[in-house]
Protein backbone atom coordinates (compact mmCIF):
# COMPACT_ATOMS: atom_id res chain seq x y z
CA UNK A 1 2.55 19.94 -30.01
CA UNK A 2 4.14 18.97 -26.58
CA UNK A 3 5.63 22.84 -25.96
CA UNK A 4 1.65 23.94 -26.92
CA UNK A 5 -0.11 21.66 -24.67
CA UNK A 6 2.77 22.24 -21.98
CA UNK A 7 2.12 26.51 -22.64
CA UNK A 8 -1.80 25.62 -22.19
CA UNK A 9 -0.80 23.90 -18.99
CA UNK A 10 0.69 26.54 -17.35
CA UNK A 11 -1.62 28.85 -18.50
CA UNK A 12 -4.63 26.48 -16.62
CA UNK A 13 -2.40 26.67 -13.29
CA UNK A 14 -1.94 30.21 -13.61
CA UNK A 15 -5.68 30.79 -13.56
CA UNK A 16 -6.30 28.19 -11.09
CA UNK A 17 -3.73 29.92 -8.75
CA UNK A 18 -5.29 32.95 -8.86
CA UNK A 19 -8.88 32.21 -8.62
CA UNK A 20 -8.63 29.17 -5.82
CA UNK A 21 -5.54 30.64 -3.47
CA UNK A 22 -5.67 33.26 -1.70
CA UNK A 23 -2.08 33.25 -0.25
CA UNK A 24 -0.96 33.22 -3.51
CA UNK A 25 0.96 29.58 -2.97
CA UNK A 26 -0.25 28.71 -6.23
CA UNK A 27 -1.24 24.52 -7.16
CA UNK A 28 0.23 22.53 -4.24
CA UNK A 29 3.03 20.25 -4.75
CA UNK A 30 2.33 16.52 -4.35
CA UNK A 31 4.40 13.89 -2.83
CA UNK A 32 3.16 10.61 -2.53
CA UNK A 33 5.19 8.10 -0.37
CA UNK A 34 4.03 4.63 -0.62
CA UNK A 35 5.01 1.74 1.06
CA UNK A 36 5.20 -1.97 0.46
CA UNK A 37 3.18 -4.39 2.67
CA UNK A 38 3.22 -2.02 5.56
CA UNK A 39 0.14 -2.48 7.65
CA UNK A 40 -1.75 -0.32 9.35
CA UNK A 41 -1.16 -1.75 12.87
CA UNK A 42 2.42 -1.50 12.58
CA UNK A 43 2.02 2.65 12.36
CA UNK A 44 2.12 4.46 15.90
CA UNK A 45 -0.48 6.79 15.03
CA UNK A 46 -2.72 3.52 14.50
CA UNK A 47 -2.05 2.50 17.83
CA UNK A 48 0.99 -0.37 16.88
CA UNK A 49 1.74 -2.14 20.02
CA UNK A 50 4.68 -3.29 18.31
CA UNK A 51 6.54 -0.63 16.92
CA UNK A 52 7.17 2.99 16.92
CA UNK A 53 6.89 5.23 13.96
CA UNK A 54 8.22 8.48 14.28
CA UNK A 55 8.32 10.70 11.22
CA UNK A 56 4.94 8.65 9.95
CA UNK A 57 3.39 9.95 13.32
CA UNK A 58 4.57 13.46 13.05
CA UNK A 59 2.55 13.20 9.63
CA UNK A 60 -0.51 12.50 11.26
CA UNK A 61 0.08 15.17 14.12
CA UNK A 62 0.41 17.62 11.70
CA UNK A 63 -2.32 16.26 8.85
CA UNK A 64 -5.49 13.68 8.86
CA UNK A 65 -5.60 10.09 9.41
CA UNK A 66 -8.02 8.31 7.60
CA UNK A 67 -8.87 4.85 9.95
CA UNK A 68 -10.96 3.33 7.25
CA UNK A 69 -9.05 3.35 4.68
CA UNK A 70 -9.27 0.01 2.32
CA UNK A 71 -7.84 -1.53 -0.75
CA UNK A 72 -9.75 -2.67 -3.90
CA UNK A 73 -7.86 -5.76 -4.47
CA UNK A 74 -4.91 -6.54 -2.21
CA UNK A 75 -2.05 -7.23 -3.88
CA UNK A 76 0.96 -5.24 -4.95
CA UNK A 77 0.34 -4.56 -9.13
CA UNK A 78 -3.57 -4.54 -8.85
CA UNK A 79 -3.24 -1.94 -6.02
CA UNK A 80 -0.89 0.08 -8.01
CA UNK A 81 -2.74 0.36 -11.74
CA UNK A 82 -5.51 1.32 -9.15
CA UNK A 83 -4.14 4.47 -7.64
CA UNK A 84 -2.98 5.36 -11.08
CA UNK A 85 -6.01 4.74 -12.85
CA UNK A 86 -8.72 5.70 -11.06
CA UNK A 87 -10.44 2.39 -11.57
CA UNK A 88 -10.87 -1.33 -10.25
CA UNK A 89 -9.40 -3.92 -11.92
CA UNK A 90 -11.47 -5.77 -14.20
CA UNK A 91 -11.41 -1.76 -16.15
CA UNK A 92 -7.54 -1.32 -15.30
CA UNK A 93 -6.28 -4.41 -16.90
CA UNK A 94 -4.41 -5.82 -13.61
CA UNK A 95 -6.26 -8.20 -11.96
CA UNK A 96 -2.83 -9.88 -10.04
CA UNK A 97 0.65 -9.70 -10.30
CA UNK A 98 0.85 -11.78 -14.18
CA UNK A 99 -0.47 -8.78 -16.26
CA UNK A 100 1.36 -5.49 -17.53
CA UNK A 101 0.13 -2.24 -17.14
CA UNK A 102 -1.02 -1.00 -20.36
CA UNK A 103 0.20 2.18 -21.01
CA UNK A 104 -1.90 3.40 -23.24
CA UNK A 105 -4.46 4.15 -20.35
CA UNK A 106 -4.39 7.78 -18.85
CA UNK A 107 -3.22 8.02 -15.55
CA UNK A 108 -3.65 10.80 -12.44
CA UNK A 109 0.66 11.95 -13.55
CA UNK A 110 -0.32 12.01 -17.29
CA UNK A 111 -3.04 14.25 -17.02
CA UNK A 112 -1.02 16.41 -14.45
CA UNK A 113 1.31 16.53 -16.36
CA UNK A 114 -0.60 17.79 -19.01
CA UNK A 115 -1.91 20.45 -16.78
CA UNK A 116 2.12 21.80 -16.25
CA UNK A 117 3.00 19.71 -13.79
CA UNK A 118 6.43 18.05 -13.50
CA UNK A 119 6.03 14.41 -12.64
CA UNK A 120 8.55 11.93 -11.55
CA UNK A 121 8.10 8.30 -10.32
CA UNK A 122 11.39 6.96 -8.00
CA UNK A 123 11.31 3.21 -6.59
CA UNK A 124 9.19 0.64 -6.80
CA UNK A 125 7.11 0.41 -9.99
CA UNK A 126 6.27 -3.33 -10.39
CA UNK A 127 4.05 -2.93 -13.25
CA UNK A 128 5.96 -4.87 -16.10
CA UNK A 129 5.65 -1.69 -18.15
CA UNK A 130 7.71 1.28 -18.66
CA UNK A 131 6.50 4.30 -16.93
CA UNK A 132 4.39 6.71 -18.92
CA UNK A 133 3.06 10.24 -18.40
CA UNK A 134 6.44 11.27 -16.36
CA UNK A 135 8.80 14.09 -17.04
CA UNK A 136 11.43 11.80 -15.20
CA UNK A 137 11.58 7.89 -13.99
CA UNK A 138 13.86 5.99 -11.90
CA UNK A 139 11.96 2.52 -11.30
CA UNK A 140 13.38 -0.64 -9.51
CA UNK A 141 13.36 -3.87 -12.51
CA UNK A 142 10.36 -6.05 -10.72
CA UNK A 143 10.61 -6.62 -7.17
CA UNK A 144 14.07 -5.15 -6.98
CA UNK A 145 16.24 -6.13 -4.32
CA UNK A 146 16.92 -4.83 -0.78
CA UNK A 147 20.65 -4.10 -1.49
CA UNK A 148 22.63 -2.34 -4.42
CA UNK A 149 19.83 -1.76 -6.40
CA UNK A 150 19.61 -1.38 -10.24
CA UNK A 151 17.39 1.51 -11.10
CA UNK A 152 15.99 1.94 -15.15
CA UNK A 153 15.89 5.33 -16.11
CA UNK A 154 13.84 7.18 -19.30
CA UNK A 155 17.29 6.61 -21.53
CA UNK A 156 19.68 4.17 -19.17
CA UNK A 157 20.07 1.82 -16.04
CA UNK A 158 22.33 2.49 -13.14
CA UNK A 159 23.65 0.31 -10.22
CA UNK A 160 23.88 1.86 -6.53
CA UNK A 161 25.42 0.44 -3.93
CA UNK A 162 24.18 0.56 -0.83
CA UNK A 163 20.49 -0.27 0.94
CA UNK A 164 17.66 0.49 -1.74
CA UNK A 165 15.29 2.33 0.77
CA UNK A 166 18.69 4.59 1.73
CA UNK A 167 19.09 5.25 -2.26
CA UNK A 168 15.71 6.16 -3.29
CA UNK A 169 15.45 8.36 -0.75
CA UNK A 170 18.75 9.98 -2.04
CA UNK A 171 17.27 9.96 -5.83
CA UNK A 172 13.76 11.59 -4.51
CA UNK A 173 16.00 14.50 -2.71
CA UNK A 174 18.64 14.88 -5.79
CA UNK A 175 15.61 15.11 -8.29
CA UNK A 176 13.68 17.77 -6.21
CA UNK A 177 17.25 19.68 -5.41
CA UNK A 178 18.49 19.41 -8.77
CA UNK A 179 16.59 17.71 -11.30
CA UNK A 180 12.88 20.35 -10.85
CA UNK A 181 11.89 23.18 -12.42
CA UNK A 182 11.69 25.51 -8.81
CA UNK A 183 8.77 27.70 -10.97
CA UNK A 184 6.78 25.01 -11.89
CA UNK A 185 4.48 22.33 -9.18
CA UNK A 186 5.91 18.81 -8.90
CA UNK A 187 4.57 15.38 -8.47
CA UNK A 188 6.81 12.87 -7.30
CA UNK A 189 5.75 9.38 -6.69
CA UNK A 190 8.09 7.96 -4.14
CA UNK A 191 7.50 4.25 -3.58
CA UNK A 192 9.75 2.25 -1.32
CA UNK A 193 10.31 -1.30 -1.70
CA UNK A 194 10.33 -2.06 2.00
CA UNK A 195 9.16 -3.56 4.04
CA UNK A 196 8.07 -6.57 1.24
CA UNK A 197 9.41 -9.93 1.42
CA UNK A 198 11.78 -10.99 2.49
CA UNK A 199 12.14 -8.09 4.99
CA UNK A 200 16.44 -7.15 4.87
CA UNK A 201 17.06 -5.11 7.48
CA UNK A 202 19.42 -2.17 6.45
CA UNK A 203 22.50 -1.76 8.55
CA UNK A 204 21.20 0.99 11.25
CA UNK A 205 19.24 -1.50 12.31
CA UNK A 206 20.16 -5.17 11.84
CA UNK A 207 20.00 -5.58 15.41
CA UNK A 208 16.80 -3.56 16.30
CA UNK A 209 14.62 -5.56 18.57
CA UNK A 210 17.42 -7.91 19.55
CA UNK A 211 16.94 -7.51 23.47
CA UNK A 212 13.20 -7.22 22.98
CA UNK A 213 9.93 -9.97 22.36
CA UNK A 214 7.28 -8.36 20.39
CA UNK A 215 4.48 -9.24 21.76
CA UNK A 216 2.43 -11.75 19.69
CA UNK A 217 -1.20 -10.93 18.00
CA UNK A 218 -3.97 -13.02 19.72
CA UNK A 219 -4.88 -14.61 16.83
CA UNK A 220 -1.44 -16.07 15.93
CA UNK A 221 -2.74 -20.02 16.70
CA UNK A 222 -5.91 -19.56 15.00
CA UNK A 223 -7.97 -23.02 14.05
CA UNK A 224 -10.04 -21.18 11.39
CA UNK A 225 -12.66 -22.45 12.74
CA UNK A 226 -15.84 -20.90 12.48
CA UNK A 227 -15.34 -19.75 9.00
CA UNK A 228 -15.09 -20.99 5.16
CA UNK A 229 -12.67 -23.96 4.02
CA UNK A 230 -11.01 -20.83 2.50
CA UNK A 231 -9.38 -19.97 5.66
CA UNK A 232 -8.11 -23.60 5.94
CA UNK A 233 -6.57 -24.41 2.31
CA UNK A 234 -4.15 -21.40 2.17
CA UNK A 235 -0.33 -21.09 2.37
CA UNK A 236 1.21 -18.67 4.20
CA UNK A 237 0.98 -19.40 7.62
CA UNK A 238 4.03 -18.65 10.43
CA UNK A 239 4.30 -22.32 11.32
CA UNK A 240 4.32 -24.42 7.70
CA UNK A 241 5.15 -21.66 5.11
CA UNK A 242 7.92 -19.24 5.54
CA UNK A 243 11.45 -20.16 4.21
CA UNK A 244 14.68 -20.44 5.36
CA UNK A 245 15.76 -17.46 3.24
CA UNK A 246 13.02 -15.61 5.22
CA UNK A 247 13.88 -16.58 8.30
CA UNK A 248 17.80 -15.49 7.63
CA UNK A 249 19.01 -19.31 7.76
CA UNK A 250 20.90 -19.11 4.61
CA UNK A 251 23.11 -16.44 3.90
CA UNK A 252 21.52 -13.42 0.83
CA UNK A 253 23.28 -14.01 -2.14
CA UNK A 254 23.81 -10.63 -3.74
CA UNK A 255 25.88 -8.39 -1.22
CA UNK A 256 28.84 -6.99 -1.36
CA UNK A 257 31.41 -8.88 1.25
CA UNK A 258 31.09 -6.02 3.76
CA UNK A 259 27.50 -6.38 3.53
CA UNK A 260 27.83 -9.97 3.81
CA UNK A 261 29.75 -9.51 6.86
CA UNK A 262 27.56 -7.22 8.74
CA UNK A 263 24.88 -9.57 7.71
CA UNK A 264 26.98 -12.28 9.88
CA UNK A 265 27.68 -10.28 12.95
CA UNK A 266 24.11 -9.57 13.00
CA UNK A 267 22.40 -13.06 12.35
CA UNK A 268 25.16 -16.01 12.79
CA UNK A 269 25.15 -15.70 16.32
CA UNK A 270 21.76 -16.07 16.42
CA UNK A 271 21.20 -18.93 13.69
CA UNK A 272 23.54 -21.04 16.04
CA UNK A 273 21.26 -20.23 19.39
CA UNK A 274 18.15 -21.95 17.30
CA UNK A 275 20.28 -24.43 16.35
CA UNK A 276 21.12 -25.26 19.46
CA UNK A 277 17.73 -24.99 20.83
CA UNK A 278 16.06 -27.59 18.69
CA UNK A 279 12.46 -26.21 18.91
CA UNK A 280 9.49 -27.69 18.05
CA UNK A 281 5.77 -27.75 17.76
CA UNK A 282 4.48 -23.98 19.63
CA UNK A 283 7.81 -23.09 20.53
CA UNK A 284 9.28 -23.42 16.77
CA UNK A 285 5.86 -21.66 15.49
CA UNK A 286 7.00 -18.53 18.02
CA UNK A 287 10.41 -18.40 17.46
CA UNK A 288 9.54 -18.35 14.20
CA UNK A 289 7.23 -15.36 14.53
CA UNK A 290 9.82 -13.66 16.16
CA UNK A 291 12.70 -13.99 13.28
CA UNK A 292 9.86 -12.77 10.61
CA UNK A 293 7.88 -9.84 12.79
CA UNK A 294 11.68 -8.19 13.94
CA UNK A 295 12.79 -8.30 10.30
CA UNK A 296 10.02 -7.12 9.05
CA UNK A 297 9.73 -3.95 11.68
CA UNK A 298 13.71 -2.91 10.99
CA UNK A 299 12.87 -2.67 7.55
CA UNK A 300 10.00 -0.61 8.13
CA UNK A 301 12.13 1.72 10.52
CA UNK A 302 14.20 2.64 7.48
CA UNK A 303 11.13 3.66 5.96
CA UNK A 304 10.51 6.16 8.77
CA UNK A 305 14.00 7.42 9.14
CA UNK A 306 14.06 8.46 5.30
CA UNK A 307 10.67 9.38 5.79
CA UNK A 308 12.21 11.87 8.09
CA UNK A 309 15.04 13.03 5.86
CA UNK A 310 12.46 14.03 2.86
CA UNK A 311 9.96 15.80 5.77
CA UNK A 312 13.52 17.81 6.99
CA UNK A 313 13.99 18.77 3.39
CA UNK A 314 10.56 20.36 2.41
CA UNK A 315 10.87 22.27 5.94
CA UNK A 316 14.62 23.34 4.64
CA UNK A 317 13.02 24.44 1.05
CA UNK A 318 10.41 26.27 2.36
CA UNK A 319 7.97 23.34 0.55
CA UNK A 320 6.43 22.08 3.42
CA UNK A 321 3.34 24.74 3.53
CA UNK A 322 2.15 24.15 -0.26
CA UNK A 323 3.20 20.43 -0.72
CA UNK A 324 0.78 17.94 0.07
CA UNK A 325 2.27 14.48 1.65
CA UNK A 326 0.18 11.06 1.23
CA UNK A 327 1.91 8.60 3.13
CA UNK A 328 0.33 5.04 2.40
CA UNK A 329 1.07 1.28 1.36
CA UNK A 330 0.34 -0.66 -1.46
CA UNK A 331 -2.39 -2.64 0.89
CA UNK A 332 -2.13 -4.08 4.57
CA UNK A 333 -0.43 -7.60 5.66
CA UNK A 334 -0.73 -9.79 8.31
CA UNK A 335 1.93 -9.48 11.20
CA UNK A 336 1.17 -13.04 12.47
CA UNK A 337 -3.04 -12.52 12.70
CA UNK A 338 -4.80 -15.29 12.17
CA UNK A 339 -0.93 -17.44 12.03
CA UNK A 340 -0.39 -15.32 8.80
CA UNK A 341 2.00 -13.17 7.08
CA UNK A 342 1.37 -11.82 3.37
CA UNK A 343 -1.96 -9.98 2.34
CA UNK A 344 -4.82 -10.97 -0.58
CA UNK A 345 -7.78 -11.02 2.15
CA UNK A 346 -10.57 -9.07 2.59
CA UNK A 347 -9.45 -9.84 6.63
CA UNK A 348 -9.02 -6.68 7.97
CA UNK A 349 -5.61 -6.49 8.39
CA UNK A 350 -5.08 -7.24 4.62
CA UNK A 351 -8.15 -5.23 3.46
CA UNK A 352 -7.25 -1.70 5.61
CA UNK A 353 -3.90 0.35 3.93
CA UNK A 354 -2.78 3.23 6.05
CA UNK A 355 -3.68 6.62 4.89
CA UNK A 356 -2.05 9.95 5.87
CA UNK A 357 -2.20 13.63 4.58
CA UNK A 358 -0.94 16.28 5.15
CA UNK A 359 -1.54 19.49 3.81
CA UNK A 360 -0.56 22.47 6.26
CA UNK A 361 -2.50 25.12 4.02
CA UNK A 362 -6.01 23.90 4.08
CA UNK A 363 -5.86 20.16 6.53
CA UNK A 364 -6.04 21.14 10.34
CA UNK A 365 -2.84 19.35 12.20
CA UNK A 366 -3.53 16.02 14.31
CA UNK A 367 -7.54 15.24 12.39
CA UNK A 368 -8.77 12.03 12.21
CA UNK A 369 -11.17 11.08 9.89
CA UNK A 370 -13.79 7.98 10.16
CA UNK A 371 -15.22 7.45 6.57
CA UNK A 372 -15.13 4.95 3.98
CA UNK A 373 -12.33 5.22 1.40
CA UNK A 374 -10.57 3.40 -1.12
CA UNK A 375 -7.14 3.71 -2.87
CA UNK A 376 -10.01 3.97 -5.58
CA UNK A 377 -9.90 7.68 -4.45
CA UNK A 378 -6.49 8.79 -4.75
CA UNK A 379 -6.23 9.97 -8.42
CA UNK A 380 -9.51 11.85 -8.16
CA UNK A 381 -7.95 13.86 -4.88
CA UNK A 382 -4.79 14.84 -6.27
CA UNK A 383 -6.21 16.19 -9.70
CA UNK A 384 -8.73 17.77 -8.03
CA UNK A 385 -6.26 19.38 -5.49
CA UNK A 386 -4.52 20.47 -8.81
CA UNK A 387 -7.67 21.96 -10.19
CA UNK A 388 -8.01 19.48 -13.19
CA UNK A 389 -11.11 17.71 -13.85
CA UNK A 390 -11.49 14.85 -13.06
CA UNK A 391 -12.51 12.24 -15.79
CA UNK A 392 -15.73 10.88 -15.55
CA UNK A 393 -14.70 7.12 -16.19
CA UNK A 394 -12.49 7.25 -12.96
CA UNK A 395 -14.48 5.55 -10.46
CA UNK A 396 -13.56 6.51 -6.99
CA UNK A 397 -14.53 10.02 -5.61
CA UNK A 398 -11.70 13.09 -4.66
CA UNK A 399 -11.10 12.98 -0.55
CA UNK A 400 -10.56 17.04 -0.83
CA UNK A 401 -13.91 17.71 1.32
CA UNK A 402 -13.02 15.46 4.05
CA UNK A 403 -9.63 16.45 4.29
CA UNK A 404 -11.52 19.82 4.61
CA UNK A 405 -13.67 18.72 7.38
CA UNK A 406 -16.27 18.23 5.61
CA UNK A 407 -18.76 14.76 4.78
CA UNK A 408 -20.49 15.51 1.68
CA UNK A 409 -24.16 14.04 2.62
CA UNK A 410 -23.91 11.37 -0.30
CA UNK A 411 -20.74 9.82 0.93
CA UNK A 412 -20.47 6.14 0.46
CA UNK A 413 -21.90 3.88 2.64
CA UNK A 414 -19.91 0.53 1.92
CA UNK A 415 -16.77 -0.38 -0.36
CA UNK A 416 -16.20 -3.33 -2.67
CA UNK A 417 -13.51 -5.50 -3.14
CA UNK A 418 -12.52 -8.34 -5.13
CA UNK A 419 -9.26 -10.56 -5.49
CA UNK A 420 -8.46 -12.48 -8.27
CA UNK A 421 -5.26 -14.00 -8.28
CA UNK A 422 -5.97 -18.23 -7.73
CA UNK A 423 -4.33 -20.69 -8.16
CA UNK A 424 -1.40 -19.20 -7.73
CA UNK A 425 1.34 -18.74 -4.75
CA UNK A 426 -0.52 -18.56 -1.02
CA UNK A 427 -3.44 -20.19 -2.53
CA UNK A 428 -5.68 -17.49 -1.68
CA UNK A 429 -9.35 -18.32 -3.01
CA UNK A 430 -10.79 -15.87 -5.23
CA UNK A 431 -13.54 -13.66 -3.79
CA UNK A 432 -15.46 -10.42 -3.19
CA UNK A 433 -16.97 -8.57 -1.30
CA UNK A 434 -19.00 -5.91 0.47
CA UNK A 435 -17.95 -3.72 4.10
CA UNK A 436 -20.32 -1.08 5.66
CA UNK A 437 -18.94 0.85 8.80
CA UNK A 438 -20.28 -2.77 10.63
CA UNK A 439 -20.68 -5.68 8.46
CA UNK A 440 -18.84 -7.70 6.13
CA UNK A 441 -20.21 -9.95 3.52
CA UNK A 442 -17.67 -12.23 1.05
CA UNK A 443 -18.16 -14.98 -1.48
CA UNK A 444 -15.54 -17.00 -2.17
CA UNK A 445 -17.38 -17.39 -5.45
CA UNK A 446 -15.52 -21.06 -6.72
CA UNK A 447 -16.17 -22.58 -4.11
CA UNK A 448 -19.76 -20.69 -3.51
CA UNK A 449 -19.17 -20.03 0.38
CA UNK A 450 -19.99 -17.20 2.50
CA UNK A 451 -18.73 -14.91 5.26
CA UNK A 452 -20.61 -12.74 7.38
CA UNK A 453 -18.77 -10.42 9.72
CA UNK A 454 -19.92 -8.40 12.62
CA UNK A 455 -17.30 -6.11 13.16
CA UNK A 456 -18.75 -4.60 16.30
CA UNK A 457 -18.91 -7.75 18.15
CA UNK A 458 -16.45 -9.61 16.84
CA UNK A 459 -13.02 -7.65 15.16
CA UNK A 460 -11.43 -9.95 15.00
CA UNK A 461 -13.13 -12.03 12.38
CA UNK A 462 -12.75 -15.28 13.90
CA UNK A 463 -16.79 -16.19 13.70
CA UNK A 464 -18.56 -16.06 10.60
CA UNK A 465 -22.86 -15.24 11.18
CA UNK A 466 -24.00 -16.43 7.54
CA UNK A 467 -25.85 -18.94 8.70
CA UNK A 468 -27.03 -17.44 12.13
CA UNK A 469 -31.24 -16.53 11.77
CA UNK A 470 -30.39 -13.54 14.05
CA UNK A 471 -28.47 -12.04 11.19
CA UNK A 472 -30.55 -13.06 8.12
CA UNK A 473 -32.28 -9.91 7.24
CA UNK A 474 -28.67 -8.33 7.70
CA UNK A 475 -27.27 -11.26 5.20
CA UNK A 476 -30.03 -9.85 2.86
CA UNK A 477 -29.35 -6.44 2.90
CA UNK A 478 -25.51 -6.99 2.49
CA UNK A 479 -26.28 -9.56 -0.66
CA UNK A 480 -28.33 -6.79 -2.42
CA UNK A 481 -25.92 -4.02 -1.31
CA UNK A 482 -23.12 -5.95 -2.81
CA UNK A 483 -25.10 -6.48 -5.96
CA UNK A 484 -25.81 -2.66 -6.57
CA UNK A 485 -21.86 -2.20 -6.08
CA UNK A 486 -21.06 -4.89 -8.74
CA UNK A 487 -23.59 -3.05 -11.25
CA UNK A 488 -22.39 0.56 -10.27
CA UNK A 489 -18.61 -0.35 -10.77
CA UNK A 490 -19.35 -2.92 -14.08
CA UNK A 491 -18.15 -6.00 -12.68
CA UNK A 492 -18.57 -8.77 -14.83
CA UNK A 493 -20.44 -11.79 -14.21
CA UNK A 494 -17.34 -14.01 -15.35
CA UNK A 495 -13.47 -13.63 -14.23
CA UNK A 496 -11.73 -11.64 -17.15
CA UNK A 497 -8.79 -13.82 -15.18
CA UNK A 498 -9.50 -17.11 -16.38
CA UNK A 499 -10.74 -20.01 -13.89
CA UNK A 500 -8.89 -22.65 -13.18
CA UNK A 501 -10.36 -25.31 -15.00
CA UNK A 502 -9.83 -23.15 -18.13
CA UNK A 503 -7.31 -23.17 -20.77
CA UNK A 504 -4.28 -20.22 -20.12
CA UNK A 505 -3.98 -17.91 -23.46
């Protein structure tokens, strides 16, 4: 049966090459590189005053930038089950990090796969499942770790030594050297575990940013006032909330003693300047800032670099002109806004993921597109790329006309969002949502409070209009709006997560 549907497969992209390509390129191969945590503003091609990107940014000179690009539920598993499902999470099955990804569901690789494609998953998986619908996995156990890295394969586990974003890029390039069929299109899912928590440096750049201060978001002392008791009850704020393992004031526990040592050349000298300095109150909260923000942007710099190394391969290969690459993040985080790190909130910085393609045979080099998208959309676009159908229980819509050029005249309007993971770490209230190209509307529905956004006016987020008369008819619109959402994508009235005061199955 497998050798028949795999025959029927190839047949399918032979017809699809021929009828759809005129070059005679054939289905385009897909690599998707996906970050962990990395937000938006800490891109150079979104304008990072912080940081500089430069293999992300050559993306986007030579593809599309999407600048609204949002999650549907910001958190690492939820965002994950999304892009392979096709589907929000109350259908998906992962509504926070606690679930597993039931693999009986048909994924975007599966169905590729199906089609003749060869499909391979390398890095971070975090979905408390094996991987299904792959020709080959090598996944990171959980979280996985910043250094010497166990990786589970289809029939085995193997331990690297070295810096985990260094080795999966070395997996990704020995799989499409040596591990492909060169007659067939690939799929390979390359998905970094940087730059998550705690942010390890790797050791090109443990002293990046040492002789620098990165300037600080203007939001970094926020009161929260102005908006829900939401904003107020959380934990994961710069000043009260980050750890000492964070903040590199104990010593990692699980490097080799050469890493261990470069680990000291790099941070003791600088754990016994605090020390001396005795901060407190502003001073500690900036410091403090400081150690996380330069951690975080060295691991992201790895990122780049082997973001570079894979781009220098596909130009090598002769790859480049047929292979579409997605370069995105699980969701965005907070680099100090609003005194935060982490994600969960429909904030902006939490709520927008970056979103880059680039496809040199049919995307025109340095585009930037404006529209409303979703991670929702990412199966649909890269089995319609491939010429498969899409199914119609997928919910989000393919992105292959406006990577085109081209608006369809029924685009969306406004996305929804909804997080469910409370009580739990960051104490993050549960809530949804609605966002037009203007407004934002959330209910923290628990608690039954409301935001109301003006984006225009205020960006920032830092002054909630619910209650202001001048915005009531908006208020109205927005509360219907979000209704028709919940009804188009079968939201149900009651948590499938259960609420607090319930009993845990």
């Amino acid at each position: 049966m497998t050798n028949v549907r795999r025959l029927i497969g190839l047949a399918a992209l032979t017809v699809f090459a021929l009828a759809c390509d005129d070059d005679g390129a054939g289905p385009p191969n897909i690599l998707f590189v996906f970050a962990d945590d990395h937000a938006a503003h800490a891109i150079g091609a979104y304008g990072s005053r912080i940081n500089q990107t430069p293999n992300i940014d050559r993306l986007a000179s030579e593809g599309m930038l999407f600048r609204n690009a949002f999650v549907t539920n910001s958190i690492c598993a939820p965002s994950r089950a999304t892009i392979l499902t096709g589907q929000f999470s109350h259908l998906n099955g992962v509504l926070t990090n606690v679930e597993a990804f039931d693999t009986t569901k048909v994924t975007f690789p599966a169905l590729l796969r199906q089609a003749g494609y060869q499909t391979a998953v390398i890095g971070k998986w975090h979905l408390k499942s094996r991987p299904q619908g792959f020709d080959h996995y090598e996944v990171l156990r959980g979280q996985g770790p910043y250094y010497n890295p166990l990786l589970l394969t289809e029939t085995d586990s193997v331990r690297y030594a070295g810096y985990t974003t260094d080795i999966l890029t070395d997996r990704v390039l020995d799989w499409l050297e040596h591990g492909r069929d060169a007659e067939r299109p690939f799929l390979v899912m390359y998905q970094h575990k940087a730059p998550h928590r705690n942010w390890q440096p790797g050791p090109d750049h443990l002293t990046a940013y040492d002789d620098v201060t990165i300037p600080e978001p203007a939001t970094l002392f926020d009161d929260y006032a102005g908006r829900t008791s939401a904003a107020r009850t959380q934990e994961m704020t710069v000043a009260h909330h980050l750890s000492d393992f964070d903040l590199k004031l104990t010593e990692p526990g699980d490097l080799s003693e050469r890493q261990l040592a470069r680990w000291r050349d790099a941070y003791d000298p600088k754990n016994r300047a605090f020390r001396a300095a005795s901060l407190t109150g502003d001073d500690l909260v900036r410091w403090q800032y400081q150690r996380y923000i330069k951690d975080y942007l060295r691991a992201v710099a790895s990122v780049d670099d082997n973001l570079g190394r894979v781009l220098d391969y596909l130009d090598r290969s002769g790859l480049a002109e047929n292979t579409i690459v997605v370069y995105s993040s699980d969701q965005g985080f907070f680099l100090g806004d609003h005194g935060w790190y982490d994600k969960r909130w429909m904030y902006e910085e939490s709520f927008r993921t970056p979103l880059i393609v680039r496809w040199p045979a049919r995307v025109p080099a340095g585009s930037v597109n404006e529209d409303l998208v979703q991670n929702l959309d990412f199966a649909e676009t890269f089995l319609d790329a491939a010429g498969v159908a899409i199914p119609e229980w997928m919910q989000g819509r393919s992105l292959l006309s406006l990577l085109g050029g081209r608006t369809p005249s029924d685009w969306r309007d406004a996305v929804y969002y909804h997080y469910y993971e409370y009580p739990a770490v960051h104490m993050v209230q549960r809530h949804y949502g609605v966002r037009t190209a203007r407004y934002k509307l959330v209910h923290y529905y628990l608690i039954d409070e409301w935001e109301l956004f003006d984006l225009e006016r205020d960006p920032e987020e830092l002054h909630s209009v619910y209650a202001d008369p001048e915005y009531a008819d908006v208020a109205t619109q927005l509360t219907a709006r979000l209704a028709e959402l919940r009804a188009q994508y079968q939201v149900p009235e009651v948590d499938p997560v259960p609420y607090p005061d319930e009993p845990s199955e």
